[in-house]
PDB file of N, CA and C in Angstrom:
ATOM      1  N   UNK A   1     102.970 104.626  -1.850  1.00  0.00           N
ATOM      2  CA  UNK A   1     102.571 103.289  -2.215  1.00  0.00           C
ATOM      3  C   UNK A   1     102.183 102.543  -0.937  1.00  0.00           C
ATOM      4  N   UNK A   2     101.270 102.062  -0.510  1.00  0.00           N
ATOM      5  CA  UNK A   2     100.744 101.482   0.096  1.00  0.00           C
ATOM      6  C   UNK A   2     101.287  99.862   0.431  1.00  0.00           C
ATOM      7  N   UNK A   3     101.252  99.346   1.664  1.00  0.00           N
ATOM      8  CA  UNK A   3     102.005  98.416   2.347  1.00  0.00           C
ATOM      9  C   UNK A   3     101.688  97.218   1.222  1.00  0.00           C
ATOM     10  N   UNK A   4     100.492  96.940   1.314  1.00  0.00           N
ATOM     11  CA  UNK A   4      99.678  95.958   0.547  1.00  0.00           C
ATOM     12  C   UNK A   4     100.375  95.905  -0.587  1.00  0.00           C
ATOM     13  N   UNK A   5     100.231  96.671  -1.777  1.00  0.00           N
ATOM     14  CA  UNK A   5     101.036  97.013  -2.893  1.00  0.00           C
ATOM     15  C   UNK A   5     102.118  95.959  -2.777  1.00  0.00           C
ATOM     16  N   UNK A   6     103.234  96.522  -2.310  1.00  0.00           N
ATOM     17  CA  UNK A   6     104.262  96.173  -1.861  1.00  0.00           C
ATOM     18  C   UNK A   6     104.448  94.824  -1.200  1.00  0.00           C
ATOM     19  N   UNK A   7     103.571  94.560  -0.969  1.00  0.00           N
ATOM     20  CA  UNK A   7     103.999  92.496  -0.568  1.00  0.00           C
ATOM     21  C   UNK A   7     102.878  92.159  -1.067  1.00  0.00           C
ATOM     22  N   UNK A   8     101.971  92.898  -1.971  1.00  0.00           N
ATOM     23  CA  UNK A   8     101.623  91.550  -2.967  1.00  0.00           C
ATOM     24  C   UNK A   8     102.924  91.559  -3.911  1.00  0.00           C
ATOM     25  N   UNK A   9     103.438  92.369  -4.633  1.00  0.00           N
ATOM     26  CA  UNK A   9     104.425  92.406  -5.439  1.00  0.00           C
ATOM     27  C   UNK A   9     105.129  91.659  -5.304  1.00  0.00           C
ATOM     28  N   UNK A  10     105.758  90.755  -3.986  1.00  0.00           N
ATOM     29  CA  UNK A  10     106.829  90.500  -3.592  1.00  0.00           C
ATOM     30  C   UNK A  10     106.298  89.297  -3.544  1.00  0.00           C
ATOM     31  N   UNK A  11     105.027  88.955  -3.298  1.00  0.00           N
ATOM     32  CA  UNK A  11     104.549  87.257  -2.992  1.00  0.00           C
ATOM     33  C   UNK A  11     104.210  86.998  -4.716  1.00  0.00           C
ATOM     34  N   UNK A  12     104.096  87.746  -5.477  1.00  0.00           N
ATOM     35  CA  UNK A  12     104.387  87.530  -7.146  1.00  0.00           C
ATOM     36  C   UNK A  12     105.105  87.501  -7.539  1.00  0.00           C
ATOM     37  N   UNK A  13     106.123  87.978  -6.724  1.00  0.00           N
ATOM     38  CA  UNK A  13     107.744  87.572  -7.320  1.00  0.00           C
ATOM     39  C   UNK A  13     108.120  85.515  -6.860  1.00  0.00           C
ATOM     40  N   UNK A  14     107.622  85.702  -5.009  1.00  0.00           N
ATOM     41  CA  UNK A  14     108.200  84.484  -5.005  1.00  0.00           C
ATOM     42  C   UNK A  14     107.958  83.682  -5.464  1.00  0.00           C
ATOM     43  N   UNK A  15     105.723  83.406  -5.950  1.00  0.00           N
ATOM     44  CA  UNK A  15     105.004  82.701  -6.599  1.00  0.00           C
ATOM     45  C   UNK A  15     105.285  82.228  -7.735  1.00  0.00           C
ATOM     46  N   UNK A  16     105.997  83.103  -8.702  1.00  0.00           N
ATOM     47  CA  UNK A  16     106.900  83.116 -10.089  1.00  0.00           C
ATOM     48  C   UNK A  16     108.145  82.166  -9.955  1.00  0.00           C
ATOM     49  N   UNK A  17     108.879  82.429  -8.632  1.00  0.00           N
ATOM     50  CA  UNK A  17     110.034  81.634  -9.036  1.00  0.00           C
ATOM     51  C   UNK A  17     109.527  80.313  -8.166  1.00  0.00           C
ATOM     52  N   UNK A  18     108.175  80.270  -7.531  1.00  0.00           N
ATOM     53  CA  UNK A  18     108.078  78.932  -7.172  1.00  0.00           C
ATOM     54  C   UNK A  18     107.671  77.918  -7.938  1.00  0.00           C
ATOM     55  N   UNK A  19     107.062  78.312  -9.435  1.00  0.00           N
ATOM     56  CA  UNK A  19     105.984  78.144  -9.830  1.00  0.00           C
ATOM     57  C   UNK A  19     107.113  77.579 -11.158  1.00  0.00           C
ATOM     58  N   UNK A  20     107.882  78.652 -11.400  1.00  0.00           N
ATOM     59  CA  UNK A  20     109.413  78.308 -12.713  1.00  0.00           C
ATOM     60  C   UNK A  20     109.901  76.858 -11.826  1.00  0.00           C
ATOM     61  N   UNK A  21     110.489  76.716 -10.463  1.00  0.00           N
ATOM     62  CA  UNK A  21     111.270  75.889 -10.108  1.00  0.00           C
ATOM     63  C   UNK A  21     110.617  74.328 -10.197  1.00  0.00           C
ATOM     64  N   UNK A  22     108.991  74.554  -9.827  1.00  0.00           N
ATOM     65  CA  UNK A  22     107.941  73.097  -9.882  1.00  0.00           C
ATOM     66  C   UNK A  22     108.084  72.948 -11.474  1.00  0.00           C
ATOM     67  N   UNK A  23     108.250  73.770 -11.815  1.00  0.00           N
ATOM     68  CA  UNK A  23     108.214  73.111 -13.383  1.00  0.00           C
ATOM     69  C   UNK A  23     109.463  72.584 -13.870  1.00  0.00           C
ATOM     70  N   UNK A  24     110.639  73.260 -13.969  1.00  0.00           N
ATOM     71  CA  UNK A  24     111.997  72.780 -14.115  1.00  0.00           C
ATOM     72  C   UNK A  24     112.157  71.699 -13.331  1.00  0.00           C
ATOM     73  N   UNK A  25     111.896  71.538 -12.193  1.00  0.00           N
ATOM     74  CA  UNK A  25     111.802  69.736 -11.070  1.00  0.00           C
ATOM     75  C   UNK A  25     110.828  68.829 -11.768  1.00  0.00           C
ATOM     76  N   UNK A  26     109.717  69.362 -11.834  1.00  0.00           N
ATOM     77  CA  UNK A  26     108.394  68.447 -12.410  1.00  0.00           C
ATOM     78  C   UNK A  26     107.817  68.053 -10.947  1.00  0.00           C
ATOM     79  N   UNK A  27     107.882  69.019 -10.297  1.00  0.00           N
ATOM     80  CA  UNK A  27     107.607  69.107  -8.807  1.00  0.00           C
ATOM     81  C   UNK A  27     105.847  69.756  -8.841  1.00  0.00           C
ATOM     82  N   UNK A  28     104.763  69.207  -9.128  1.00  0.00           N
ATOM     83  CA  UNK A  28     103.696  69.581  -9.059  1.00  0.00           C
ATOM     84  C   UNK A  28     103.309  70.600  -8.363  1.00  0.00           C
ATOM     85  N   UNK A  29     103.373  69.998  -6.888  1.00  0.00           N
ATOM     86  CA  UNK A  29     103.128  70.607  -5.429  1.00  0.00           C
ATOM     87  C   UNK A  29     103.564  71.743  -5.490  1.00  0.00           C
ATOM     88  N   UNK A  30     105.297  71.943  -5.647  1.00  0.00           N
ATOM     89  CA  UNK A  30     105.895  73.207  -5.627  1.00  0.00           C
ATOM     90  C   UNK A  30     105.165  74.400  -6.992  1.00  0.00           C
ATOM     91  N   UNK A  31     104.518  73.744  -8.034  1.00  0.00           N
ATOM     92  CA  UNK A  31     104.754  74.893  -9.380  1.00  0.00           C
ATOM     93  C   UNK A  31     103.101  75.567  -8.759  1.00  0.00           C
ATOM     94  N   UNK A  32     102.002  73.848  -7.669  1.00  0.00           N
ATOM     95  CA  UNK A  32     100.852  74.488  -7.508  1.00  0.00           C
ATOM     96  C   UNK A  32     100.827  75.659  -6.731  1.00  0.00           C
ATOM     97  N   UNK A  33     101.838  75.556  -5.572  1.00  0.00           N
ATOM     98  CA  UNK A  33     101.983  76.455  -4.402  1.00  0.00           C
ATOM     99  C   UNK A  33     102.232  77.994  -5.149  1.00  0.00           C
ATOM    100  N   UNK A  34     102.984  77.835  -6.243  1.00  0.00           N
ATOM    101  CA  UNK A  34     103.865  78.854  -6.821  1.00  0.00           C
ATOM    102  C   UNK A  34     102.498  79.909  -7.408  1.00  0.00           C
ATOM    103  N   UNK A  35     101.824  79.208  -8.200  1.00  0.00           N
ATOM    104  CA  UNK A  35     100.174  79.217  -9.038  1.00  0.00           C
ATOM    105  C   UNK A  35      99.680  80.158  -7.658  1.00  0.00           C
ATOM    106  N   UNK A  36      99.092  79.601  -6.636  1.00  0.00           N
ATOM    107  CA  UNK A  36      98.358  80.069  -5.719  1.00  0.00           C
ATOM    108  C   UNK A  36      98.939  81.038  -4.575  1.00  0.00           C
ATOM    109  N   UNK A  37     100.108  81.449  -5.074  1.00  0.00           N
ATOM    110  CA  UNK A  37     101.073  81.964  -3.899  1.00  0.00           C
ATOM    111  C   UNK A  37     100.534  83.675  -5.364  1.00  0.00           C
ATOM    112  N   UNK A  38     101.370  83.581  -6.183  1.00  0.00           N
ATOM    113  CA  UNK A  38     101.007  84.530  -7.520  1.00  0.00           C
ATOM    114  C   UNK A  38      99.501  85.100  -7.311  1.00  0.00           C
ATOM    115  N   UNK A  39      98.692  84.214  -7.189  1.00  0.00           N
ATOM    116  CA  UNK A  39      97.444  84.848  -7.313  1.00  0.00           C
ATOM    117  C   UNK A  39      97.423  85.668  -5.696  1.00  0.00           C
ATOM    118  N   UNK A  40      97.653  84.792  -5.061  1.00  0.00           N
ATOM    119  CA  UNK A  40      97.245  85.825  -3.584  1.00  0.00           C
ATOM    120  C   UNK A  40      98.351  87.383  -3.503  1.00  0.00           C
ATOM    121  N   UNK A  41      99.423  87.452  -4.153  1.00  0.00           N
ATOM    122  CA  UNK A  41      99.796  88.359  -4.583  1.00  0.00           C
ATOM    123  C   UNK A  41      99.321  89.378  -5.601  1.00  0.00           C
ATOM    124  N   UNK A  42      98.758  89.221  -6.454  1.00  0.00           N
ATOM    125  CA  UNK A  42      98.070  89.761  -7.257  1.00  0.00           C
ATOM    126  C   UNK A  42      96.796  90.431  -6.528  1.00  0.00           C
ATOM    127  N   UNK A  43      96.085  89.626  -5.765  1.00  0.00           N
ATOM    128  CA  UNK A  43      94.735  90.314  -4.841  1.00  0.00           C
ATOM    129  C   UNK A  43      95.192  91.411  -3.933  1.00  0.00           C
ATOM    130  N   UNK A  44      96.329  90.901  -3.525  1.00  0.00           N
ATOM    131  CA  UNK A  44      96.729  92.319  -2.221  1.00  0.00           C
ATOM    132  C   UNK A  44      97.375  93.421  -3.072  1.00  0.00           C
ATOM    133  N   UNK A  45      97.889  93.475  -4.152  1.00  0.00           N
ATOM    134  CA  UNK A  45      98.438  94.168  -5.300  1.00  0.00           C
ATOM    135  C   UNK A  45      97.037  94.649  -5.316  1.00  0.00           C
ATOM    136  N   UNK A  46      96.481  94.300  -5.870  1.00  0.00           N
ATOM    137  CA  UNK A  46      94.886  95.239  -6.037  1.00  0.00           C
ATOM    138  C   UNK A  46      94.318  95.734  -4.643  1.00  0.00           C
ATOM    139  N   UNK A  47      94.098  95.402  -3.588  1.00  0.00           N
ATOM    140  CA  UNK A  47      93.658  96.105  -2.723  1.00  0.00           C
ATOM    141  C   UNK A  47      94.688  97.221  -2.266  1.00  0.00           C
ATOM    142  N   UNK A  48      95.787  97.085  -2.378  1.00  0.00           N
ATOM    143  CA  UNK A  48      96.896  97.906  -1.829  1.00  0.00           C
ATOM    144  C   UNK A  48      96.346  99.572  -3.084  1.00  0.00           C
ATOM    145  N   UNK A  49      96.167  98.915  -4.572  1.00  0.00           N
ATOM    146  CA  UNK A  49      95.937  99.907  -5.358  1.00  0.00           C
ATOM    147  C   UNK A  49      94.678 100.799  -4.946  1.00  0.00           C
ATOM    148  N   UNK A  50      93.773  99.754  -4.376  1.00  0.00           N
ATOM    149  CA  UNK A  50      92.541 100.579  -4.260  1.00  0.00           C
ATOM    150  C   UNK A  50      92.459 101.518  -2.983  1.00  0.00           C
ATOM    151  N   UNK A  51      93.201 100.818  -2.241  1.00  0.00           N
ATOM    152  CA  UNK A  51      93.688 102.065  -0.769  1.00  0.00           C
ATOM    153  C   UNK A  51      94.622 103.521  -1.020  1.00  0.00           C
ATOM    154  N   UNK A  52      95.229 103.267  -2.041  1.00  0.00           N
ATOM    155  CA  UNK A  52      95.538 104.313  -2.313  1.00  0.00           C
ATOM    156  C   UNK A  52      94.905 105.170  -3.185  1.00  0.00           C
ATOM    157  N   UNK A  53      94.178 104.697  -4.343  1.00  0.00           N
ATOM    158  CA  UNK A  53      92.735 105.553  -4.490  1.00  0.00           C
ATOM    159  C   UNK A  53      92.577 105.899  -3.784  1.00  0.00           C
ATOM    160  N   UNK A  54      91.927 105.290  -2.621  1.00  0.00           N
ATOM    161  CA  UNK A  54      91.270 105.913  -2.163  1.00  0.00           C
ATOM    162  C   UNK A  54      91.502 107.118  -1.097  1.00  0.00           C
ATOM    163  N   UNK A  55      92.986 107.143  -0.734  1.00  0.00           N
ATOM    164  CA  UNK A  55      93.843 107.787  -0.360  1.00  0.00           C
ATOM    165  C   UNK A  55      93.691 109.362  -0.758  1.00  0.00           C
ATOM    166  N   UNK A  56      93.579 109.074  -2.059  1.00  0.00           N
ATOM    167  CA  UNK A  56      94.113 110.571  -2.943  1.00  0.00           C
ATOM    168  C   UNK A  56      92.462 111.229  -3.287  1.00  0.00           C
TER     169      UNK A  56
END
């Protein structure tokens, strides 16, 4: 599994619980950060996948 993989995963984990906590506060800022933290996890999650395609 490829590095990438592996900390997008992990910046979708934190994005999730940043994103749960702005909402339970009503903390905008925090649920937007959470929103845009998720997605940039999700992109390196996909490039991490495609390096290892391309790997094999």
């Amino acid at each position: 599994m490829d590095k990438d993989r592996i900390e997008g995963i992990m910046k979708q984990a934190k994005g999730s619980v940043k994103d749960a906590t702005g909402k339970v506060l009503g903390d905008a800022k925090l649920q937007a950060e959470g929103k845009a933290e998720k997605a940039e996890g999700k992109v390196q999650n996909i490039i991490g996948g495609l390096k290892d395609k391309a790997k094999t």
